[in-house]
PDB file of N, CA and C in Angstrom:
ATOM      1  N   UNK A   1       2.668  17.674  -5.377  1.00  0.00           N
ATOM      2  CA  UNK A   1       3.819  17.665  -6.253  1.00  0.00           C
ATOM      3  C   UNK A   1       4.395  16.254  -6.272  1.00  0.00           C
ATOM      4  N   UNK A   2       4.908  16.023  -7.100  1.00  0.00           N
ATOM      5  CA  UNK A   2       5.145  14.512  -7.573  1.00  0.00           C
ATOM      6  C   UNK A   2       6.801  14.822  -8.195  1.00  0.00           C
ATOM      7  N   UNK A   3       7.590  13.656  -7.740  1.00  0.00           N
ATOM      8  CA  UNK A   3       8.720  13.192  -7.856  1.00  0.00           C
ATOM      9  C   UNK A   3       9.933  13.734  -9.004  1.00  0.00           C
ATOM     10  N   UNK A   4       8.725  14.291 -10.350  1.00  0.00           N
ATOM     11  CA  UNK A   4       9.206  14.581 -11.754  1.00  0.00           C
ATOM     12  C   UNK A   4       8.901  15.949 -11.934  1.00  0.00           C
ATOM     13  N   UNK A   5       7.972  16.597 -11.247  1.00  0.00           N
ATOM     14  CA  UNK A   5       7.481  17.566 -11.104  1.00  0.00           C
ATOM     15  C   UNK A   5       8.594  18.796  -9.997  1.00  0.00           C
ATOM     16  N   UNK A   6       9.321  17.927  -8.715  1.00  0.00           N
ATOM     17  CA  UNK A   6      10.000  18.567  -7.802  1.00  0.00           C
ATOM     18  C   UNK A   6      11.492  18.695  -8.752  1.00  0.00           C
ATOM     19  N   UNK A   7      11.714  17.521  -9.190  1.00  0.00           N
ATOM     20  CA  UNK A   7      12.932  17.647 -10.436  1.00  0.00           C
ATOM     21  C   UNK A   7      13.151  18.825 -11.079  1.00  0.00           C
ATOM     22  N   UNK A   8      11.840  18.874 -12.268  1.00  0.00           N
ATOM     23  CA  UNK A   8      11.950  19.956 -13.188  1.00  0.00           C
ATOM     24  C   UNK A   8      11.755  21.056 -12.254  1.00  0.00           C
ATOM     25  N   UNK A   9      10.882  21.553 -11.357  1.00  0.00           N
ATOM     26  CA  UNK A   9      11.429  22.688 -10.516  1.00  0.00           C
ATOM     27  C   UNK A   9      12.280  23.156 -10.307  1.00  0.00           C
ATOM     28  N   UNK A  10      13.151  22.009  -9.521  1.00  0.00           N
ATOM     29  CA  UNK A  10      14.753  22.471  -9.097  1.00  0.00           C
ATOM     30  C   UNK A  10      15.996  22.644 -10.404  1.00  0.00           C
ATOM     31  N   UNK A  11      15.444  21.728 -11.706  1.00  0.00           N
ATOM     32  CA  UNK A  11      16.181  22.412 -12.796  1.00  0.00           C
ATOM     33  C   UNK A  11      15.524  23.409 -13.213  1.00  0.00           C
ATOM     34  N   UNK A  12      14.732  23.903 -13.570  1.00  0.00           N
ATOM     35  CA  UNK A  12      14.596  25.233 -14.007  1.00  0.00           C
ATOM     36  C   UNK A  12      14.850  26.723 -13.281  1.00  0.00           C
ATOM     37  N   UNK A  13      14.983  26.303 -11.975  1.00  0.00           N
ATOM     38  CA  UNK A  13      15.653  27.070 -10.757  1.00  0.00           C
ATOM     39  C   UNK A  13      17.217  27.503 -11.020  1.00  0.00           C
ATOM     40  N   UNK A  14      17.676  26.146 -11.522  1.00  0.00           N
ATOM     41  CA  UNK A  14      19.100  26.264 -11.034  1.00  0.00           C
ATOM     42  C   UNK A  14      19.548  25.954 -12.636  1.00  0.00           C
ATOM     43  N   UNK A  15      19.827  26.585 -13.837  1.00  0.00           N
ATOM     44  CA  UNK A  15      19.754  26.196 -15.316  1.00  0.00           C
ATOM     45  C   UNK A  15      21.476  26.115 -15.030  1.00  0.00           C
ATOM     46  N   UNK A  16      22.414  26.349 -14.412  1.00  0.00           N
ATOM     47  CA  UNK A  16      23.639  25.958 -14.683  1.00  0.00           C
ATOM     48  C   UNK A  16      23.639  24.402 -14.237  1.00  0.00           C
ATOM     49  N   UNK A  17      22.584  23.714 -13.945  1.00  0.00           N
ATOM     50  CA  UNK A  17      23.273  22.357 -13.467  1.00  0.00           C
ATOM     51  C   UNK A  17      21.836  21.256 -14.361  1.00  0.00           C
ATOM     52  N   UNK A  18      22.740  20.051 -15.059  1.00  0.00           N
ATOM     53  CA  UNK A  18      21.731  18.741 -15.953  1.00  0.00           C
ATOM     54  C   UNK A  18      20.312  18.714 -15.648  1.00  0.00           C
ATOM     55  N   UNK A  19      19.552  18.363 -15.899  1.00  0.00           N
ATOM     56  CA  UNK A  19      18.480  17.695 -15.357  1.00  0.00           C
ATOM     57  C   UNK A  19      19.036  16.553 -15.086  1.00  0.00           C
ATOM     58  N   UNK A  20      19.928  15.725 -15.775  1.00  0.00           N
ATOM     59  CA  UNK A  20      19.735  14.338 -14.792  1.00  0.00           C
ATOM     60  C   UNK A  20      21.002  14.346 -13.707  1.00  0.00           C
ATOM     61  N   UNK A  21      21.460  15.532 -13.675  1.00  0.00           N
ATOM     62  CA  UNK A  21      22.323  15.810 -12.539  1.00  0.00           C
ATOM     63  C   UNK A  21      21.208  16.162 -11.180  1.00  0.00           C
ATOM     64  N   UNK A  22      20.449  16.908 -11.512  1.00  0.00           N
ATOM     65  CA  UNK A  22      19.604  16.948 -10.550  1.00  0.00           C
ATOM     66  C   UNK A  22      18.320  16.044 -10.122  1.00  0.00           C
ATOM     67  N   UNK A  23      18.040  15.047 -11.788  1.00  0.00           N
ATOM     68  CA  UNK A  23      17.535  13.978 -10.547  1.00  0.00           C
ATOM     69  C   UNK A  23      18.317  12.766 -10.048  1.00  0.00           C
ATOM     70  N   UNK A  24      19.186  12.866 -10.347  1.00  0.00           N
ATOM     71  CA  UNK A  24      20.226  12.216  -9.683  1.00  0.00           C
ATOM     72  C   UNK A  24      20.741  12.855  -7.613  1.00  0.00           C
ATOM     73  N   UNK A  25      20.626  13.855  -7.611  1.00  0.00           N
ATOM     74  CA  UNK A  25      20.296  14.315  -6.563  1.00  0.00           C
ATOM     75  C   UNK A  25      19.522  13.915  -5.808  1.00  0.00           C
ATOM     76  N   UNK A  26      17.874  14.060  -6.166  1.00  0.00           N
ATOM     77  CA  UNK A  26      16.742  14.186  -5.974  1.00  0.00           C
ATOM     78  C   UNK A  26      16.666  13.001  -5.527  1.00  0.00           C
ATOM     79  N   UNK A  27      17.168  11.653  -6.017  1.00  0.00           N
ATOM     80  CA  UNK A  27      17.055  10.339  -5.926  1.00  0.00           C
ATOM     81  C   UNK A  27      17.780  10.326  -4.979  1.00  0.00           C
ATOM     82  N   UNK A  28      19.020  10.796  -4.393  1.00  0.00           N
ATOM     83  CA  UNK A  28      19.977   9.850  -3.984  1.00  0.00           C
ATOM     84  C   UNK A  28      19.154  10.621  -2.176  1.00  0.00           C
ATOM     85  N   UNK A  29      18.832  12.191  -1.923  1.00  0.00           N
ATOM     86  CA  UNK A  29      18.256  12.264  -0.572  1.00  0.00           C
ATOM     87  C   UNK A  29      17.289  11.454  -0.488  1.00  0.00           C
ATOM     88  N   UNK A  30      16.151  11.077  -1.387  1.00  0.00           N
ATOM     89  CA  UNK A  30      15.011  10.016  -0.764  1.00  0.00           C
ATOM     90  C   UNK A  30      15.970   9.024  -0.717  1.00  0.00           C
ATOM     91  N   UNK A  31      16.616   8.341  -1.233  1.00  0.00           N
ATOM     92  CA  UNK A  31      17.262   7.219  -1.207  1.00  0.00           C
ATOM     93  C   UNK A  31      17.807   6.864   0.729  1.00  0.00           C
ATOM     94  N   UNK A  32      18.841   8.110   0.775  1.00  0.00           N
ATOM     95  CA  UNK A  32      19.604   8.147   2.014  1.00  0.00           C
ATOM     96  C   UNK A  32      18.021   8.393   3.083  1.00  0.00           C
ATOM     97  N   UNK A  33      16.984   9.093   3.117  1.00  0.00           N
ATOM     98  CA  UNK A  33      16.135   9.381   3.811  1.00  0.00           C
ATOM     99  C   UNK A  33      15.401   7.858   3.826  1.00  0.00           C
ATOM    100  N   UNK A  34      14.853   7.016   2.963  1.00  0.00           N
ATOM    101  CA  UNK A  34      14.674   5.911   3.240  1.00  0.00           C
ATOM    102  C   UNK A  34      15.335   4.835   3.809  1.00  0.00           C
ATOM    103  N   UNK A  35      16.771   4.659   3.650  1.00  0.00           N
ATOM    104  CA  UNK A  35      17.672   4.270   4.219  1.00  0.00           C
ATOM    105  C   UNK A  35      17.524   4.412   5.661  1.00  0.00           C
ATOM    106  N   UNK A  36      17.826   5.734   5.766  1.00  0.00           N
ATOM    107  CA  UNK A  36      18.231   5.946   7.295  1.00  0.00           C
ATOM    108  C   UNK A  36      16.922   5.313   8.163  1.00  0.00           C
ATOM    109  N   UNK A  37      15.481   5.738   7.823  1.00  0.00           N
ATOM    110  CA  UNK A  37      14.569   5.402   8.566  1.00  0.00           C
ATOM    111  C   UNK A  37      14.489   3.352   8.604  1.00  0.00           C
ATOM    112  N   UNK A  38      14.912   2.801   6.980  1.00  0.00           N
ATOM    113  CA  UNK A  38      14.874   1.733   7.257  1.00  0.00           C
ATOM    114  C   UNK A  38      15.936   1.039   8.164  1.00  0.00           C
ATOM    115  N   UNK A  39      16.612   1.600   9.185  1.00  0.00           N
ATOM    116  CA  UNK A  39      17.858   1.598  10.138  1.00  0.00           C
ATOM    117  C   UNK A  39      17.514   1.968  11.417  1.00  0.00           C
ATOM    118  N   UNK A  40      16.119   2.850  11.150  1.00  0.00           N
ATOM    119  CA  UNK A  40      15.629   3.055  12.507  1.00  0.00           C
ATOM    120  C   UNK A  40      15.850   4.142  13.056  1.00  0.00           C
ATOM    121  N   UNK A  41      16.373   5.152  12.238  1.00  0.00           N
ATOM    122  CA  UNK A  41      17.171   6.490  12.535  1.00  0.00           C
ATOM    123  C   UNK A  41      16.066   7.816  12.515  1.00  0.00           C
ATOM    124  N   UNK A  42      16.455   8.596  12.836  1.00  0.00           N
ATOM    125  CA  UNK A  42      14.987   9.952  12.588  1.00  0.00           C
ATOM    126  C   UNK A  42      16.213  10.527  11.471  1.00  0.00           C
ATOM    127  N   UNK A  43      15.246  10.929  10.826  1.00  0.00           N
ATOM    128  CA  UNK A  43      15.869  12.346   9.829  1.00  0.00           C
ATOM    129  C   UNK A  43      14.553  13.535   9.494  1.00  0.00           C
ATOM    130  N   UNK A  44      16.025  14.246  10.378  1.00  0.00           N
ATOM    131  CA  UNK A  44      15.294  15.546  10.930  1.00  0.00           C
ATOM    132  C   UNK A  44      15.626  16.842   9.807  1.00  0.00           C
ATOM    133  N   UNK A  45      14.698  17.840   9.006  1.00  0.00           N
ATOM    134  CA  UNK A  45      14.727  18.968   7.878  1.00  0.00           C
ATOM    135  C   UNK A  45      14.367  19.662   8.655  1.00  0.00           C
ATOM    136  N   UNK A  46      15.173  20.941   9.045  1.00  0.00           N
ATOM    137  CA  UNK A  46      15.086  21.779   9.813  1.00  0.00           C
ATOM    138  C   UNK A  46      13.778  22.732   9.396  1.00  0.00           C
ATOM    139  N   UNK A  47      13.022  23.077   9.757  1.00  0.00           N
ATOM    140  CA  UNK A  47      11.905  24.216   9.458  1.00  0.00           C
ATOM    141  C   UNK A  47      10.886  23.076   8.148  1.00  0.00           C
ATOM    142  N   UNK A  48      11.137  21.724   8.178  1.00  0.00           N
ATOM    143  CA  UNK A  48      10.213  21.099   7.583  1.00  0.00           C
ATOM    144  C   UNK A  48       9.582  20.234   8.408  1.00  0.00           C
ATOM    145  N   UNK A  49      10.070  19.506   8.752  1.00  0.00           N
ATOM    146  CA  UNK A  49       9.879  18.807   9.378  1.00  0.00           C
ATOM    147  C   UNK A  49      10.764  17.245   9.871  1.00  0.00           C
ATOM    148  N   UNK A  50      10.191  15.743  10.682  1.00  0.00           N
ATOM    149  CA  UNK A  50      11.012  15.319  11.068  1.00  0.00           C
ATOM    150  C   UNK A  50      10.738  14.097  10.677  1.00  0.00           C
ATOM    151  N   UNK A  51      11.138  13.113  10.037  1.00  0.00           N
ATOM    152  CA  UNK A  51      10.409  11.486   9.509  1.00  0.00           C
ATOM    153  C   UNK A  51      11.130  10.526  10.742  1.00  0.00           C
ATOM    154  N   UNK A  52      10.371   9.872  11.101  1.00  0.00           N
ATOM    155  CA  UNK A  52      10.970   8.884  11.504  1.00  0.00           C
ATOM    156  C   UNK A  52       9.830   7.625  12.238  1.00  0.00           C
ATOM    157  N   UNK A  53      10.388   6.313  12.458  1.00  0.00           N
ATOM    158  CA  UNK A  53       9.745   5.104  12.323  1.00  0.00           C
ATOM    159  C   UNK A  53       8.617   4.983  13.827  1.00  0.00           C
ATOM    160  N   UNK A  54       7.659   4.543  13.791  1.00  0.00           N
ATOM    161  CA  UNK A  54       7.192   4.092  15.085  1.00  0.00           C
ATOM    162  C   UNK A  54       6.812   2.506  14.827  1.00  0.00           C
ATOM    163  N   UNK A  55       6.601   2.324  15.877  1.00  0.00           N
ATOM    164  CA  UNK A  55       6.181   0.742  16.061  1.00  0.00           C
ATOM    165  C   UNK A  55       4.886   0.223  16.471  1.00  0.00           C
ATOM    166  N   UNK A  56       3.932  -0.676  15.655  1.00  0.00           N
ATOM    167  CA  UNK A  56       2.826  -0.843  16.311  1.00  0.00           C
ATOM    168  C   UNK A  56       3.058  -2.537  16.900  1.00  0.00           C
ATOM    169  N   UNK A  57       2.216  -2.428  17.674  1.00  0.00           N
ATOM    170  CA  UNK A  57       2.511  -3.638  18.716  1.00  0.00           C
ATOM    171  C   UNK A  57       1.520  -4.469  18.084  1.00  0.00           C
ATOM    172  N   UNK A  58       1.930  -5.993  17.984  1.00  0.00           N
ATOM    173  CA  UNK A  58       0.604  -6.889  17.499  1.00  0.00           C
ATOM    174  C   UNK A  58      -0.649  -7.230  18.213  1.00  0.00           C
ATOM    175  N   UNK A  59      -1.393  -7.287  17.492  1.00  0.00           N
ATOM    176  CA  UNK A  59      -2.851  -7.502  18.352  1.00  0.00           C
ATOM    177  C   UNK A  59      -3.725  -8.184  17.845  1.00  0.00           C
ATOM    178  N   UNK A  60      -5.081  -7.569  18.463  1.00  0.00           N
ATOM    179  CA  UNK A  60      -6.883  -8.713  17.663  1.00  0.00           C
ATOM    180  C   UNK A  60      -7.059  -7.996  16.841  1.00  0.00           C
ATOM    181  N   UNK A  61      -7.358  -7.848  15.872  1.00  0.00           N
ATOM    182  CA  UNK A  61      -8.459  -7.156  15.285  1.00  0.00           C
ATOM    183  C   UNK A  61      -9.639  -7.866  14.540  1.00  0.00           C
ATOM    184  N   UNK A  62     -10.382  -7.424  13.736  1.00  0.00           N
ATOM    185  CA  UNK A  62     -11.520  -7.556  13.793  1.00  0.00           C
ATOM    186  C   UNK A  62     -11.990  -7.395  12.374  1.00  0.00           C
ATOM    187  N   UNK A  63     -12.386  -8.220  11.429  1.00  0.00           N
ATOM    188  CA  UNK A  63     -12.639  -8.083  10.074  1.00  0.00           C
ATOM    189  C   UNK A  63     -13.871  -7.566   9.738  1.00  0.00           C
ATOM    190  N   UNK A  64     -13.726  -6.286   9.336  1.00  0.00           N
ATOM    191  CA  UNK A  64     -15.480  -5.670   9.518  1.00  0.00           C
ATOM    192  C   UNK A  64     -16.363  -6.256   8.784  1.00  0.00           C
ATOM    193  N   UNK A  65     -16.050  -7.263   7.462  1.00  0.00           N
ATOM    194  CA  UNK A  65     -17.131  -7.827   6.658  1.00  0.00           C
ATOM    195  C   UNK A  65     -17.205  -8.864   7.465  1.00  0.00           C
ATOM    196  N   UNK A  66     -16.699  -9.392   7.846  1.00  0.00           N
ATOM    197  CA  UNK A  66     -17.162 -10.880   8.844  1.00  0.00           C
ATOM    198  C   UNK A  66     -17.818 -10.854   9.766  1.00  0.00           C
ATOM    199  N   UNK A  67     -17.307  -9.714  10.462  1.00  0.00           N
ATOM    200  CA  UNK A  67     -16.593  -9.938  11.798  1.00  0.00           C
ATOM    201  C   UNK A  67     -15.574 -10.608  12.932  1.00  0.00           C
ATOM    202  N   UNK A  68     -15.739 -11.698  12.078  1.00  0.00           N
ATOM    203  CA  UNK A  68     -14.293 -12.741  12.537  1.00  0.00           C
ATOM    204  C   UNK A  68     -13.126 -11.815  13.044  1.00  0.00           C
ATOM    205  N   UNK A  69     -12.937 -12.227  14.231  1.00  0.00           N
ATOM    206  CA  UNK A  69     -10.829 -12.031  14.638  1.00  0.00           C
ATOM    207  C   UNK A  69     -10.273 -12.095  13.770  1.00  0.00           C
ATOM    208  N   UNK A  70      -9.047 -11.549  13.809  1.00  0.00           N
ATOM    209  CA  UNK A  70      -7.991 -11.927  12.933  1.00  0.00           C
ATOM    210  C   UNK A  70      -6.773 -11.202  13.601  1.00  0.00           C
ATOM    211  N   UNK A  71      -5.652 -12.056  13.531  1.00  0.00           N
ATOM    212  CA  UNK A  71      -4.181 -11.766  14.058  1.00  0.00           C
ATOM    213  C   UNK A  71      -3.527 -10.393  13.241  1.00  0.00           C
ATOM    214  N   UNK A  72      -3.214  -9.510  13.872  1.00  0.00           N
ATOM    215  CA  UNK A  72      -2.023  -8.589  12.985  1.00  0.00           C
ATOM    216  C   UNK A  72      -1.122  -8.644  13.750  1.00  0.00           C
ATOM    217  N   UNK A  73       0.128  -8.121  13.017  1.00  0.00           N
ATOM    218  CA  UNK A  73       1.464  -8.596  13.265  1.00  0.00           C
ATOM    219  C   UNK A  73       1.772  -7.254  13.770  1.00  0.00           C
ATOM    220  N   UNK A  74       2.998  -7.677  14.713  1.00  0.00           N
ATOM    221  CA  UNK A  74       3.353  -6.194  14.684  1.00  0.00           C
ATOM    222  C   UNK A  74       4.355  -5.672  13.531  1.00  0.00           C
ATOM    223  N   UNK A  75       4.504  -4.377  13.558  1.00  0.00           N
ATOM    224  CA  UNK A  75       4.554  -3.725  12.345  1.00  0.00           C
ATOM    225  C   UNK A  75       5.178  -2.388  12.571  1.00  0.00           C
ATOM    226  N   UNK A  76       6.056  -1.744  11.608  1.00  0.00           N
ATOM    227  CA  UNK A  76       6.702  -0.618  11.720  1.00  0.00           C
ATOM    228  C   UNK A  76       6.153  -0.166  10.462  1.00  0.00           C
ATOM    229  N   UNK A  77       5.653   1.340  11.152  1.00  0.00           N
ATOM    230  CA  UNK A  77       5.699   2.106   9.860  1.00  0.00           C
ATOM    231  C   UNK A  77       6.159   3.796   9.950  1.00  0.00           C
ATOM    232  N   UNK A  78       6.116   4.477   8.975  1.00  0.00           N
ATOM    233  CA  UNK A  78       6.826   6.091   9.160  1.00  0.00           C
ATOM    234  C   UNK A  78       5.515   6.937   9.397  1.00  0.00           C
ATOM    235  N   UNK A  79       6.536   7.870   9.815  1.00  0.00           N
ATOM    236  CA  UNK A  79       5.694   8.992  10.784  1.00  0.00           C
ATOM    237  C   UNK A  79       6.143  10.479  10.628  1.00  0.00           C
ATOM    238  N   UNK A  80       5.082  11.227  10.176  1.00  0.00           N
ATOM    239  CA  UNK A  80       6.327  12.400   9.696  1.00  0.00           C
ATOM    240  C   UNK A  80       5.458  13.798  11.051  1.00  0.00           C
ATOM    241  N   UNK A  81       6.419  14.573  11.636  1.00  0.00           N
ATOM    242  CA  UNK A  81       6.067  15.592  11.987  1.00  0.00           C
ATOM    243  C   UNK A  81       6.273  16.792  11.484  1.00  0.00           C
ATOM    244  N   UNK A  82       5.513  18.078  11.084  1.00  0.00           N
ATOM    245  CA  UNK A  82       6.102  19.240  10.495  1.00  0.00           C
ATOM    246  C   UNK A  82       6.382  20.135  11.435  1.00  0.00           C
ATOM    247  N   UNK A  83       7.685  20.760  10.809  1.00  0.00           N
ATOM    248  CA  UNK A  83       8.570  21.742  11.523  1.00  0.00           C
ATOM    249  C   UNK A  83       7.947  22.863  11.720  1.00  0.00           C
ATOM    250  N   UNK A  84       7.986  23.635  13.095  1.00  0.00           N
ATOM    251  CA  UNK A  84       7.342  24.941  13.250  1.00  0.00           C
ATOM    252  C   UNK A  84       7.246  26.275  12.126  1.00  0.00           C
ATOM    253  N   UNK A  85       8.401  26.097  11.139  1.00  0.00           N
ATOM    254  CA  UNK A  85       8.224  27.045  10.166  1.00  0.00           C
ATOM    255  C   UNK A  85       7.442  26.616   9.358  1.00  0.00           C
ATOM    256  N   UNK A  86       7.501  24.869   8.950  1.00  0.00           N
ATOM    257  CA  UNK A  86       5.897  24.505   7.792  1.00  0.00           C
ATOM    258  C   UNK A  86       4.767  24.927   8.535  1.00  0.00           C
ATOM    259  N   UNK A  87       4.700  24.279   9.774  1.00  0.00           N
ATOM    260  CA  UNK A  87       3.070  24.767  10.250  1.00  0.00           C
ATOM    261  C   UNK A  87       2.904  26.088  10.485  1.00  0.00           C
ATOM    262  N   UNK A  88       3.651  27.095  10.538  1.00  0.00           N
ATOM    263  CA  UNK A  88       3.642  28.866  10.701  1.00  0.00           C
ATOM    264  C   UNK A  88       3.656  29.292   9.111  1.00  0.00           C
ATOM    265  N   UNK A  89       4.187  28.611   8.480  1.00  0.00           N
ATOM    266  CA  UNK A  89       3.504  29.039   6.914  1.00  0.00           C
ATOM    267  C   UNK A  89       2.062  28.291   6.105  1.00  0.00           C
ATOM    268  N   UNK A  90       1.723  27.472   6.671  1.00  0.00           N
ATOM    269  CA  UNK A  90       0.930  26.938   6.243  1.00  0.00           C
ATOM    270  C   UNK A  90      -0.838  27.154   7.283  1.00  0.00           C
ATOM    271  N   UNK A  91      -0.321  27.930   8.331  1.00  0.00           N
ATOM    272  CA  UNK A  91      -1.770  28.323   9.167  1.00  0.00           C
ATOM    273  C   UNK A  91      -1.320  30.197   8.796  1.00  0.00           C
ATOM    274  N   UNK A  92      -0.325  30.328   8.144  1.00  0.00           N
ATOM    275  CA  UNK A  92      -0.493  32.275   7.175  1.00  0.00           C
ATOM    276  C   UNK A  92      -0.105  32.823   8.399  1.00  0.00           C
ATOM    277  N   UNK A  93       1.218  32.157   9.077  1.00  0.00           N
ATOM    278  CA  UNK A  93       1.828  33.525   9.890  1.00  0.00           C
ATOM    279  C   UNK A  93       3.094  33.702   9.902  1.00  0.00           C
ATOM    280  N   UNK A  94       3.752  32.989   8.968  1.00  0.00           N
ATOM    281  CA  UNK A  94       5.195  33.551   8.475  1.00  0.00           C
ATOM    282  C   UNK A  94       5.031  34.108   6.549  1.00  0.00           C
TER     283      UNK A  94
END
């Protein structure tokens, strides 16, 4: 599902409220959810799951067409875990 796709869902769900009231919504939780993680924060969806940042440490690596070394930096990136009710609906036991 894609960004325009979760939109029109939630308006056709909910017909007393805009469409661009609701992607105005839609925008502003990724917004605050990107935010928060770019702050370093977890944001935790109860029965979805939990996003938040880890850190990779810099090191060698290794350019597979060369083989040559090469420096990487260290680096933050996101990490999402799913909540016991996604993974209990999604292995068919809720």
């Amino acid at each position: 599902m894609i960004r325009s796709e979760l939109i029109q869902k939630i308006a056709d769900e909910n017909p007393h409220l805009y469409q661009r009231d609701v992607e105005r919504i839609v925008n502003t939780i990724f917004e605050e959810v990107t935010g928060a993680m770019s702050r370093g924060d977890r944001v935790e969806l109860r029965g979805f799951g939990a996003f938040s940042v880890k850190k990779r440490d810099a090191r060698v690596g290794r350019n597979p067409r060369t083989g040559a070394t090469v420096h990487v930096e260290e680096k933050h990136v996101p990490f999402f875990k799913t909540g016991k009710l996604l993974r209990d609906r999604l292995n068919g036991k809720a």
